[in-house]
C-alpha atoms as a PDB file:
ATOM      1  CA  UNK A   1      21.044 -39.203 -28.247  1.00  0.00           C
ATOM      2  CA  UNK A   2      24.741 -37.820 -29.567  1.00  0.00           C
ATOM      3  CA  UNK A   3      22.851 -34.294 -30.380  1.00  0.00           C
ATOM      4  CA  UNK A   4      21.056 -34.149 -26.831  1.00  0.00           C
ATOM      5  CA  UNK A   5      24.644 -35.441 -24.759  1.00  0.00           C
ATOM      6  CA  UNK A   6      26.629 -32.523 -27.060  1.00  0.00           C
ATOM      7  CA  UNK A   7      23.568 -30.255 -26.783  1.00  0.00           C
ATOM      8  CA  UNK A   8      23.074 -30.002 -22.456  1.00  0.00           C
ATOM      9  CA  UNK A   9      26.232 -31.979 -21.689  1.00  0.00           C
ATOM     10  CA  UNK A  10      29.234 -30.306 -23.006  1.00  0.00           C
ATOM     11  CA  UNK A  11      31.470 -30.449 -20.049  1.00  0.00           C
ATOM     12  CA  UNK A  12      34.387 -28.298 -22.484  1.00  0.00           C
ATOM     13  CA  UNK A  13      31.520 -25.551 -22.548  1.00  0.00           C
ATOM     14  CA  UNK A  14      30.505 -26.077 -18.347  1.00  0.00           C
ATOM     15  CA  UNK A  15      34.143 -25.620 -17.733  1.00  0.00           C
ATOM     16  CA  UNK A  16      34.739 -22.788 -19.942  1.00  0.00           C
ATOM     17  CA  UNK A  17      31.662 -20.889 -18.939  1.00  0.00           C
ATOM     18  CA  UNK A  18      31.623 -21.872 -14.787  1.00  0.00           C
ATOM     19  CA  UNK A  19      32.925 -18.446 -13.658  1.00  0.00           C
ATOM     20  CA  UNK A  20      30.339 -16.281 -15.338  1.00  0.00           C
ATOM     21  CA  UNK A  21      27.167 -18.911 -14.449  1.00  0.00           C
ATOM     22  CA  UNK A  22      28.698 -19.104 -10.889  1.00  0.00           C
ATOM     23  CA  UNK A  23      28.321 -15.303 -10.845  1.00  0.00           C
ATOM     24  CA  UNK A  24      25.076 -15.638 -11.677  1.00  0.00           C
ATOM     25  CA  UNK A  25      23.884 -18.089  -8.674  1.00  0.00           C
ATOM     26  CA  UNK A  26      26.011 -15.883  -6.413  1.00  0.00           C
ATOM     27  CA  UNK A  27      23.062 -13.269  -7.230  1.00  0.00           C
ATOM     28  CA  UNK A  28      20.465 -16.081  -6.749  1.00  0.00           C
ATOM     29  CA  UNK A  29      22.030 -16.911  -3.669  1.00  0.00           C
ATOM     30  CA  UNK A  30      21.741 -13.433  -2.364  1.00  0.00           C
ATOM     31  CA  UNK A  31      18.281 -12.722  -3.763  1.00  0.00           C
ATOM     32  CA  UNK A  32      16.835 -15.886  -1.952  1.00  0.00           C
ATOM     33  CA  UNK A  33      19.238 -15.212   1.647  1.00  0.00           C
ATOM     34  CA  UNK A  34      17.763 -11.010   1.664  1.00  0.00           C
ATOM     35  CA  UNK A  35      14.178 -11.945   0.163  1.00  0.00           C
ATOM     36  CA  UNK A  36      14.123 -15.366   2.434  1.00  0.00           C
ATOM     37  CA  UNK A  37      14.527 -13.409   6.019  1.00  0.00           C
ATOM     38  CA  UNK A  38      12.751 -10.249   5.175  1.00  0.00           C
ATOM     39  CA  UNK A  39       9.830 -12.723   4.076  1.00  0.00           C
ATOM     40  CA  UNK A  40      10.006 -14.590   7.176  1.00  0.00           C
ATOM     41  CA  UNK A  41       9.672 -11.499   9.562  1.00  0.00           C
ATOM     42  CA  UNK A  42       6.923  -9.781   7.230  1.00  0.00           C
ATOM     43  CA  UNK A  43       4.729 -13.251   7.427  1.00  0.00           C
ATOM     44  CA  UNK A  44       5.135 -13.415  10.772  1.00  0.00           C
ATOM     45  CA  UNK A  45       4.184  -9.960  10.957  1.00  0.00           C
ATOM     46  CA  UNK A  46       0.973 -10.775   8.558  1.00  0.00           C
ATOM     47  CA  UNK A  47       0.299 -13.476  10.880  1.00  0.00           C
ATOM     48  CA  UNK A  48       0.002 -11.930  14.038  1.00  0.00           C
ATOM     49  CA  UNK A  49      -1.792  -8.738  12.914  1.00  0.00           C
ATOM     50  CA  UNK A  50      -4.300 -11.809  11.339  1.00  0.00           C
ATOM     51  CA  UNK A  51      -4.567 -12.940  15.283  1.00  0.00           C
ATOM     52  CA  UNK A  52      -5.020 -10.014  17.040  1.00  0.00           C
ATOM     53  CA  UNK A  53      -8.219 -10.359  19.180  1.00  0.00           C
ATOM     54  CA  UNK A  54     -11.512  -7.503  19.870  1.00  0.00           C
ATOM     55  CA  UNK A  55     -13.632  -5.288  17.407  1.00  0.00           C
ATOM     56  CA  UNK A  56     -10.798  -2.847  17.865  1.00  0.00           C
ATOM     57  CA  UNK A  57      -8.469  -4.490  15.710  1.00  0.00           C
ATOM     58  CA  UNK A  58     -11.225  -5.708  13.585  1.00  0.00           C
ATOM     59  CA  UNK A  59      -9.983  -3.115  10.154  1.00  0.00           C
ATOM     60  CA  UNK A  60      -6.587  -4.002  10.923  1.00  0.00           C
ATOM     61  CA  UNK A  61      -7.219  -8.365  10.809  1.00  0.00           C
ATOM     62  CA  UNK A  62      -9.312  -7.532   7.662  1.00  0.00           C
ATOM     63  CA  UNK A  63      -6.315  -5.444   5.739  1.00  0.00           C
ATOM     64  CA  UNK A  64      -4.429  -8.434   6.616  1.00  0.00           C
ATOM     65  CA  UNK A  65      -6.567 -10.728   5.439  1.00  0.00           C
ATOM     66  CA  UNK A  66      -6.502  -8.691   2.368  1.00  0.00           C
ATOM     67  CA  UNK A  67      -3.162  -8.221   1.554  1.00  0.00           C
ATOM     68  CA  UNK A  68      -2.752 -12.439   1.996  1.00  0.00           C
ATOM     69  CA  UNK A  69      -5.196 -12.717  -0.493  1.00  0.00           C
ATOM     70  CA  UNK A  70      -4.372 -10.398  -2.897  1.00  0.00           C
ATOM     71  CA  UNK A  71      -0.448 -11.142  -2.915  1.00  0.00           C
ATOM     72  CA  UNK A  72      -1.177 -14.791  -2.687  1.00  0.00           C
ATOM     73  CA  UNK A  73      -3.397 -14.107  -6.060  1.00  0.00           C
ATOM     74  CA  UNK A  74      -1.147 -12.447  -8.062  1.00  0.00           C
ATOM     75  CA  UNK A  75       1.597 -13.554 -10.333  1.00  0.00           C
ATOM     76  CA  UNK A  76       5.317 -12.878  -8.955  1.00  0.00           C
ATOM     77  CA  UNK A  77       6.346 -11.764 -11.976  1.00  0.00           C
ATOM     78  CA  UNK A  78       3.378  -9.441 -12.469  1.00  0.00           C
ATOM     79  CA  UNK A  79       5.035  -8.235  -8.931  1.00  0.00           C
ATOM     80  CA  UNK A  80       8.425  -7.662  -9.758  1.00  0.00           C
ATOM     81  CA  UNK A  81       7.155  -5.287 -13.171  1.00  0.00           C
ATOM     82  CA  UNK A  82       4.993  -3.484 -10.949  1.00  0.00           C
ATOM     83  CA  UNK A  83       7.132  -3.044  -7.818  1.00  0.00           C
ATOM     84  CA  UNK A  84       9.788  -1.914 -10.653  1.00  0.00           C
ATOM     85  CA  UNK A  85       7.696   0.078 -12.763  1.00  0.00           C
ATOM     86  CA  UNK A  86       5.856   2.063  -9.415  1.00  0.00           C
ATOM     87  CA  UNK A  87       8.877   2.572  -7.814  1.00  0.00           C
ATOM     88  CA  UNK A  88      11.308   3.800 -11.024  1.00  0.00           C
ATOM     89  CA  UNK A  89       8.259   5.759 -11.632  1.00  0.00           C
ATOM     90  CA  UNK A  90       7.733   7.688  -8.794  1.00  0.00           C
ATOM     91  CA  UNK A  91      11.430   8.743  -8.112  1.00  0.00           C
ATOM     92  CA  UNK A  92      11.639   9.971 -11.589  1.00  0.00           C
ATOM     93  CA  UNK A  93      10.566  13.766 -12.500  1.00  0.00           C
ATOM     94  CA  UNK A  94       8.002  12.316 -15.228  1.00  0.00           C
ATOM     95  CA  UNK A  95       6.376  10.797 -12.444  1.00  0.00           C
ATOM     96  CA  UNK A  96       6.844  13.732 -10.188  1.00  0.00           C
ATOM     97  CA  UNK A  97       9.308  12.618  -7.727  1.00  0.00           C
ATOM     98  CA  UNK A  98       6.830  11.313  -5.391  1.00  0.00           C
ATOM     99  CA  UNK A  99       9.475   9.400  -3.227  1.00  0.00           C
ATOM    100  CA  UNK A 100      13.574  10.279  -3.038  1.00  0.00           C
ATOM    101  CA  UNK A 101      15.598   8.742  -5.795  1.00  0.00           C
ATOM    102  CA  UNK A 102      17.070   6.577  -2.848  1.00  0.00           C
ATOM    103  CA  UNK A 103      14.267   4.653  -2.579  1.00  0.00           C
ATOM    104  CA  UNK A 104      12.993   4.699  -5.977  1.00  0.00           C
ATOM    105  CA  UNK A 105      16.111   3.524  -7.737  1.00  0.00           C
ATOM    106  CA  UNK A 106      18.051   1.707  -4.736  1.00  0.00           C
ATOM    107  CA  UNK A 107      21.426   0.969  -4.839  1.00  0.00           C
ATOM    108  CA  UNK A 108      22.388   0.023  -1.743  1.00  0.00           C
ATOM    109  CA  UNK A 109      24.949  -2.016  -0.380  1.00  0.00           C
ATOM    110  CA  UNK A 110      26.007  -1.878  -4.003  1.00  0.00           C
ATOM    111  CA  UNK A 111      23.994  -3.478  -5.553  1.00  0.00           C
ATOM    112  CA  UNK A 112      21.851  -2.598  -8.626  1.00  0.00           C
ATOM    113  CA  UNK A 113      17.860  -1.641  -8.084  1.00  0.00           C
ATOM    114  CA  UNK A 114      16.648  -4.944 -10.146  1.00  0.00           C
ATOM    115  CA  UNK A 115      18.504  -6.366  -7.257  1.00  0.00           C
ATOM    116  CA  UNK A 116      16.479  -4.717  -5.064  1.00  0.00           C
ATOM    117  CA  UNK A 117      13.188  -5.107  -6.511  1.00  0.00           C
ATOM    118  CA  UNK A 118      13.822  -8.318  -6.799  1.00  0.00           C
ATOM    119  CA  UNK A 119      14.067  -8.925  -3.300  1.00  0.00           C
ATOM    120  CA  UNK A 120      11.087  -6.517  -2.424  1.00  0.00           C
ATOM    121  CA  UNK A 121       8.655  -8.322  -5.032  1.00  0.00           C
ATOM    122  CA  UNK A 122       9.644 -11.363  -3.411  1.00  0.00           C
ATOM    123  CA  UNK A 123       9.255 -10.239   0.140  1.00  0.00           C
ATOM    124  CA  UNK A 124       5.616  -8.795  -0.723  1.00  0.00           C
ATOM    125  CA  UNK A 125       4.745 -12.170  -2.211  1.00  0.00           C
ATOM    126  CA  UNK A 126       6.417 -15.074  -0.163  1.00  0.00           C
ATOM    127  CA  UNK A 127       5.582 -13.058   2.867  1.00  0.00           C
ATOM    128  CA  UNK A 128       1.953 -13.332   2.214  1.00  0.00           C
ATOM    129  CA  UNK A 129       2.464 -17.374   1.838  1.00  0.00           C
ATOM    130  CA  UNK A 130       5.055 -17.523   4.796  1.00  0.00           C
ATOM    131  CA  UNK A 131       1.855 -15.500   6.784  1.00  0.00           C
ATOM    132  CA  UNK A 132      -0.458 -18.637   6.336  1.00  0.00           C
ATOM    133  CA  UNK A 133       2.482 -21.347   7.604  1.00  0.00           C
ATOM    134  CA  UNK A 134       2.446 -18.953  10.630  1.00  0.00           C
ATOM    135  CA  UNK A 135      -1.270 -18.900  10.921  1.00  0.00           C
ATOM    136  CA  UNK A 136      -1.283 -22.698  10.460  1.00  0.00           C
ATOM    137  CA  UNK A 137       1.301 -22.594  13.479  1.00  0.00           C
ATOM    138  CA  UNK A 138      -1.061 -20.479  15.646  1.00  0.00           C
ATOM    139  CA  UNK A 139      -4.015 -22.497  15.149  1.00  0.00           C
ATOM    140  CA  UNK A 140      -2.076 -25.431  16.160  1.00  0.00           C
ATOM    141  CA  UNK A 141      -1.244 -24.447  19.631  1.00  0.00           C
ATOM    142  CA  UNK A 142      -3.750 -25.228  22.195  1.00  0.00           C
ATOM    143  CA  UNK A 143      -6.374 -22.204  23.454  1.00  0.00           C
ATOM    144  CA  UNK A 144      -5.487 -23.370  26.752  1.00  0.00           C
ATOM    145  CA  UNK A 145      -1.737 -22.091  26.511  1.00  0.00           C
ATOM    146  CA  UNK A 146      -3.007 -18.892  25.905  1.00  0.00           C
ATOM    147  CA  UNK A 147      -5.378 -19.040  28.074  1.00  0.00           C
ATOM    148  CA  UNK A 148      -2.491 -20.150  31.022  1.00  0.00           C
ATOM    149  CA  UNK A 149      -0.451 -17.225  29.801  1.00  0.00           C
ATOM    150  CA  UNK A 150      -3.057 -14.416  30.273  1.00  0.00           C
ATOM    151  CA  UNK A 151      -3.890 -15.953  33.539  1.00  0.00           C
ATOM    152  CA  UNK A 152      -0.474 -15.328  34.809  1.00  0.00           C
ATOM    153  CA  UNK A 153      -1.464 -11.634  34.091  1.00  0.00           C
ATOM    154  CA  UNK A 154       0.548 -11.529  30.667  1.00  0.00           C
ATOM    155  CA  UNK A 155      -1.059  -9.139  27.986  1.00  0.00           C
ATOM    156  CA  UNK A 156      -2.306 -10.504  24.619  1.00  0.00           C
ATOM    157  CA  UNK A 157       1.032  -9.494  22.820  1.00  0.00           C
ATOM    158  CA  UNK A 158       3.510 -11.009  25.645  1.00  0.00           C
ATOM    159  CA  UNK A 159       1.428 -14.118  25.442  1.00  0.00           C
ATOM    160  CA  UNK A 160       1.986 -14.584  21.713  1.00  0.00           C
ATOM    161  CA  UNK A 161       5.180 -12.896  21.580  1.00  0.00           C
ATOM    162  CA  UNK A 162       6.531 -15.574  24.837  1.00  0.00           C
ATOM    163  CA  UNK A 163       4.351 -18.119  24.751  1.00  0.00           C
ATOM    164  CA  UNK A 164       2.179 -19.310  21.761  1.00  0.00           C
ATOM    165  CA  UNK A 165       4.905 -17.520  18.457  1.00  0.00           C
ATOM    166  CA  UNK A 166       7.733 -19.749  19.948  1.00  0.00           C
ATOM    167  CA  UNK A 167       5.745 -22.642  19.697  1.00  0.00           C
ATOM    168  CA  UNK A 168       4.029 -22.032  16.134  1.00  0.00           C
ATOM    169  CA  UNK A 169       7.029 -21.472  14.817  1.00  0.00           C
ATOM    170  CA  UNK A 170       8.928 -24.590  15.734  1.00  0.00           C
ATOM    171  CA  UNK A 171       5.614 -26.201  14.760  1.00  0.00           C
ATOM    172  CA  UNK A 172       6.100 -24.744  10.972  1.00  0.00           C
ATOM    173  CA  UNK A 173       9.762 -25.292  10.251  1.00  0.00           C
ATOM    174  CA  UNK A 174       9.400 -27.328   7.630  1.00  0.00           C
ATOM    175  CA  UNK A 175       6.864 -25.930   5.918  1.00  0.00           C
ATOM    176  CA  UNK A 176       8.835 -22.739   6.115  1.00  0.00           C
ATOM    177  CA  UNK A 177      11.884 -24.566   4.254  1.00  0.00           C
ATOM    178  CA  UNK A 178       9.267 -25.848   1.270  1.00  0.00           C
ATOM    179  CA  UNK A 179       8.490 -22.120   0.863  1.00  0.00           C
ATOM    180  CA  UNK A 180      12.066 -21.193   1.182  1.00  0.00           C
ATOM    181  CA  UNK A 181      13.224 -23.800  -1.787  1.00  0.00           C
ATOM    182  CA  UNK A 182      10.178 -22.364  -3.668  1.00  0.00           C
ATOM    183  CA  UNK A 183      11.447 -18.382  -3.373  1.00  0.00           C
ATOM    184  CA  UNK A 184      14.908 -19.451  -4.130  1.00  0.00           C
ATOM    185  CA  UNK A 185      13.902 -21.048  -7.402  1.00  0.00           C
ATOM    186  CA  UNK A 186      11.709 -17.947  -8.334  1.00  0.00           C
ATOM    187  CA  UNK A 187      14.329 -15.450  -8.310  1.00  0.00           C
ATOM    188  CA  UNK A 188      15.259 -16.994 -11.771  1.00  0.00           C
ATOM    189  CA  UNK A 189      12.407 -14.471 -12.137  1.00  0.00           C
ATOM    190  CA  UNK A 190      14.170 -11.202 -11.432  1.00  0.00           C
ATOM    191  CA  UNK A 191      15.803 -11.486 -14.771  1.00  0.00           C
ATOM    192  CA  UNK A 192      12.988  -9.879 -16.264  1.00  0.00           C
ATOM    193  CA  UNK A 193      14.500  -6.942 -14.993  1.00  0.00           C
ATOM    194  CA  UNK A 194      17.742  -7.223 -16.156  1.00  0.00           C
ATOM    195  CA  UNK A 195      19.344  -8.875 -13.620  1.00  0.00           C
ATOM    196  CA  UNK A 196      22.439 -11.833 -14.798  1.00  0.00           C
ATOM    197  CA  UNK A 197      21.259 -14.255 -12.343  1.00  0.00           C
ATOM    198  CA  UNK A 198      22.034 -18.203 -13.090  1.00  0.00           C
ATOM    199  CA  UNK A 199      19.497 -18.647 -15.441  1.00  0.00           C
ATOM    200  CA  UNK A 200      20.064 -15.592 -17.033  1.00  0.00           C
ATOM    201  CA  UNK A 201      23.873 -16.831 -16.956  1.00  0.00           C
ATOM    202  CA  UNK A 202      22.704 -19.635 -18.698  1.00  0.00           C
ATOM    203  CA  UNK A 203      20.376 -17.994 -20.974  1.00  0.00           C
ATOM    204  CA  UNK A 204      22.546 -15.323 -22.446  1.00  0.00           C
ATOM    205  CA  UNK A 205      25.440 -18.358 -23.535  1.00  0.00           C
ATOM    206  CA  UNK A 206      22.462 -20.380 -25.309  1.00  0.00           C
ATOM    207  CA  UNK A 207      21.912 -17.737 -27.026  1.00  0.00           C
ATOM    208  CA  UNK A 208      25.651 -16.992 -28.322  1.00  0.00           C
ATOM    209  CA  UNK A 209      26.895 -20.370 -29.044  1.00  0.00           C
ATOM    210  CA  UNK A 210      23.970 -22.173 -29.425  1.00  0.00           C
ATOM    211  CA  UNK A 211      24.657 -24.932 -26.415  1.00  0.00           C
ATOM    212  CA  UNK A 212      22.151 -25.055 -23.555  1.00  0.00           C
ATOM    213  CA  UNK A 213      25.135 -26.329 -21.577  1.00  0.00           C
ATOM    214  CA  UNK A 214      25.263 -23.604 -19.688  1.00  0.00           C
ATOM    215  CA  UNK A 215      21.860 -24.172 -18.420  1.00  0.00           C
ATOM    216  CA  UNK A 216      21.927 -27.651 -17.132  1.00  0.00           C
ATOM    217  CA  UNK A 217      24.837 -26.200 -15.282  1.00  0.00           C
ATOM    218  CA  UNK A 218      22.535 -23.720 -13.930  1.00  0.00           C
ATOM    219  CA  UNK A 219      20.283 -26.334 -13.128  1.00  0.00           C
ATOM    220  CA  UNK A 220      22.939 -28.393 -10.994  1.00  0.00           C
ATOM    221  CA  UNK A 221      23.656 -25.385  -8.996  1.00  0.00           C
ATOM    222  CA  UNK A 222      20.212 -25.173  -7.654  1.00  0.00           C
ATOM    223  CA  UNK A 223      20.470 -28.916  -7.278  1.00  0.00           C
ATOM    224  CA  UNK A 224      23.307 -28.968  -4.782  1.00  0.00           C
ATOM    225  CA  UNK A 225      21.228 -26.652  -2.760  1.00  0.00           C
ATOM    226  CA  UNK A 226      17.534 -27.346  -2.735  1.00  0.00           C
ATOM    227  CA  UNK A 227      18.479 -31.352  -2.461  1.00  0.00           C
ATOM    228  CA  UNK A 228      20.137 -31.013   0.903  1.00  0.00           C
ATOM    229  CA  UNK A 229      17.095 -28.281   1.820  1.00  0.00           C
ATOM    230  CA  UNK A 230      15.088 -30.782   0.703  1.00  0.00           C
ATOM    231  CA  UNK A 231      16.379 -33.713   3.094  1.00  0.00           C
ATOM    232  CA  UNK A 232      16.387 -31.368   5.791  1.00  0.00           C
ATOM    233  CA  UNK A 233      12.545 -30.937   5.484  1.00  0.00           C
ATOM    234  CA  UNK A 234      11.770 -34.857   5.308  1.00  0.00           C
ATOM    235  CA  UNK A 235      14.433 -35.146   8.645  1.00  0.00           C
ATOM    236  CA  UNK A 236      12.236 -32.366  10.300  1.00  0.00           C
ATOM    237  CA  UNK A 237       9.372 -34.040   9.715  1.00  0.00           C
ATOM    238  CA  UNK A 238      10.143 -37.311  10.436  1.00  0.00           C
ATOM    239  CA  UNK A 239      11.181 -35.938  13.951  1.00  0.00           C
ATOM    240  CA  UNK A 240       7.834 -34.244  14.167  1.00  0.00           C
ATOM    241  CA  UNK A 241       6.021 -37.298  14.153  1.00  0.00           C
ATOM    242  CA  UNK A 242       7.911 -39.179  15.883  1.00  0.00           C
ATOM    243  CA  UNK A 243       7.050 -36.778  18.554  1.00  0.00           C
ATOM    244  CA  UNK A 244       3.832 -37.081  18.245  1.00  0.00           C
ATOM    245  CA  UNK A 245       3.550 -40.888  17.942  1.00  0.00           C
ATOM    246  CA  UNK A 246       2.911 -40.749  13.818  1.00  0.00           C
ATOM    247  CA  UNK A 247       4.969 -42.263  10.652  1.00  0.00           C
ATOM    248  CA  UNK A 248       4.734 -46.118  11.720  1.00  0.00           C
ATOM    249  CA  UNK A 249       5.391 -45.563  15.158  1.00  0.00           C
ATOM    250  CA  UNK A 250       3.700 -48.204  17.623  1.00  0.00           C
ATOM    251  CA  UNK A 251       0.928 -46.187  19.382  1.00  0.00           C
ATOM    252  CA  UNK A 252       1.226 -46.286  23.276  1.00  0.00           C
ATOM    253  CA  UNK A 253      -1.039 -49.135  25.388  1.00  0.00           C
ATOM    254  CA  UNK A 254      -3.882 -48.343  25.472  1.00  0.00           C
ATOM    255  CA  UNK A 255      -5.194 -48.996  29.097  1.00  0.00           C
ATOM    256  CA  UNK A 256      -7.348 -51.636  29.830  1.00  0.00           C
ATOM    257  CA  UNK A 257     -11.369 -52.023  31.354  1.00  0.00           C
ATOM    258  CA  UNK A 258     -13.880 -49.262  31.039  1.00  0.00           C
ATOM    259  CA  UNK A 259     -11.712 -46.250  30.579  1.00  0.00           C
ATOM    260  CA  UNK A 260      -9.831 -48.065  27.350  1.00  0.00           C
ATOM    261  CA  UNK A 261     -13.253 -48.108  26.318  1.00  0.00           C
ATOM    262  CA  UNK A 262     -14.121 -45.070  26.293  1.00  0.00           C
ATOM    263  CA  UNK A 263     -15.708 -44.512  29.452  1.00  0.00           C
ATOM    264  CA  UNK A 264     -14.288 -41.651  31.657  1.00  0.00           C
ATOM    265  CA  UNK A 265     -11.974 -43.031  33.996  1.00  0.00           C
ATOM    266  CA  UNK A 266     -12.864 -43.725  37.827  1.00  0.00           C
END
């Protein structure tokens, strides 16, 4: 018990080493905010491409459909190597300079490319997961909302884009936030690349002094994030059904002679 409390509990170590490990989750942090909206607008994206209606569209549903599956199916961290190998690749003159060096080895904002890969590895991944919540969302409106929409003369895209979007996605909030907590402990990933993020952090001072300190530091700084995230999700959901008459809620009277039956009413 003394070896494990001097082992992951050395507060002397925490203190000493907070700055550097709190650099570290200030990446995470900024990995999970960039990756965490760009996924949300590419699923949504995925989703309604997924919806669009007629033979027309029918290659474009089925490339969707694809990409869901495939990105859904792969490994993230088999991601991140390829999005960083492809992309390092192609920008370099070995690999012929297929794209500019911009885009190839990003810096932007100034911040390093495994920074950037990062967050597009994530993107092409959580979007594909954030596209199914969506889809979910969709399914769950009623036909006949559409169905009032278009007979007010709005288009297919006005219908989802006023009508049946804004109502899928309040439906899917919290589902959202699950995959949100998810992505933000997966950027621990990008350090493959490189990148000091707060595992990394944690990681590197293991692996000088020999104290995993450091870590369980780490590991309290996604705590005091994801917890709160966390009781956000149950208060979302508790809301939900309370709306709709679930979680131990007394169901309304039920009316009384033939129709409670089930008879159709007079």
């Amino acid at each position: 018990m003394d070896f494990i409390l001097e082992y992951y509990f050395d507060f002397g170590l925490m203190r000493d080493e907070f700055g550097p490990v709190l650099d570290g989750f200030w990446y995470t942090l900024k990995l999970s905010i960039f990756a965490g909206i760009l996924s949300l607008l590419w699923g949504l994206v995925l989703a309604v491409l997924r919806q669009l209606p007629g033979k027309a569209f029918m290659p474009v549903r089925a490339l969707a459909i694809a990409y869901i599956d495939v990105f859904r199916g792969i490994p993230l961290l088999l991601v991140i190597l390829l999005v960083s190998g492809f992309l390092g690749s192609a920008a370099s003159p070995v690999g012929g300079e297929i794209i500019p060096r911009e885009i190839g080895v990003p810096d932007w904002l100034g911040q390093p490319s495994p920074f950037w890969y990062g967050i597009i590895a994530l993107t092409l991944t959580y979007g594909a997961y954030m596209a199914e919540v969506y889809r979910a969302g969709i399914e769950a409106v009623p036909r006949g909302q559409m169905e009032a929409a278009r007979s007010l003369g709005m288009s297919h895209g006005e219908s989802m884009r006023h009508v049946v979007v804004p109502q899928a996605v309040n439906k899917v909030i919290p589902p959202l936030l699950n995959d949100y907590i998810a992505l933000m402990k997966d950027t621990s990933l990008v350090s493959f690349l490189g990148l000091i993020e707060v595992v990394q952090a944690g990681f590197d001072f293991q692996s000088e002094t020999g104290n995993g300190s450091a870590l369980v530091l780490g590991a309290i700084l996604f705590l005091i994030i994801t917890i709160p995230l966390a009781r956000i999700v149950d208060r979302l959901i508790a809301k939900q059904q309370k709306k709709t008459g679930r979680g131990g809620e007394t169901p309304p009277p039920q009316p009384t002679g033939l129709a409670g039956a089930g008879a159709p009413a007079a």
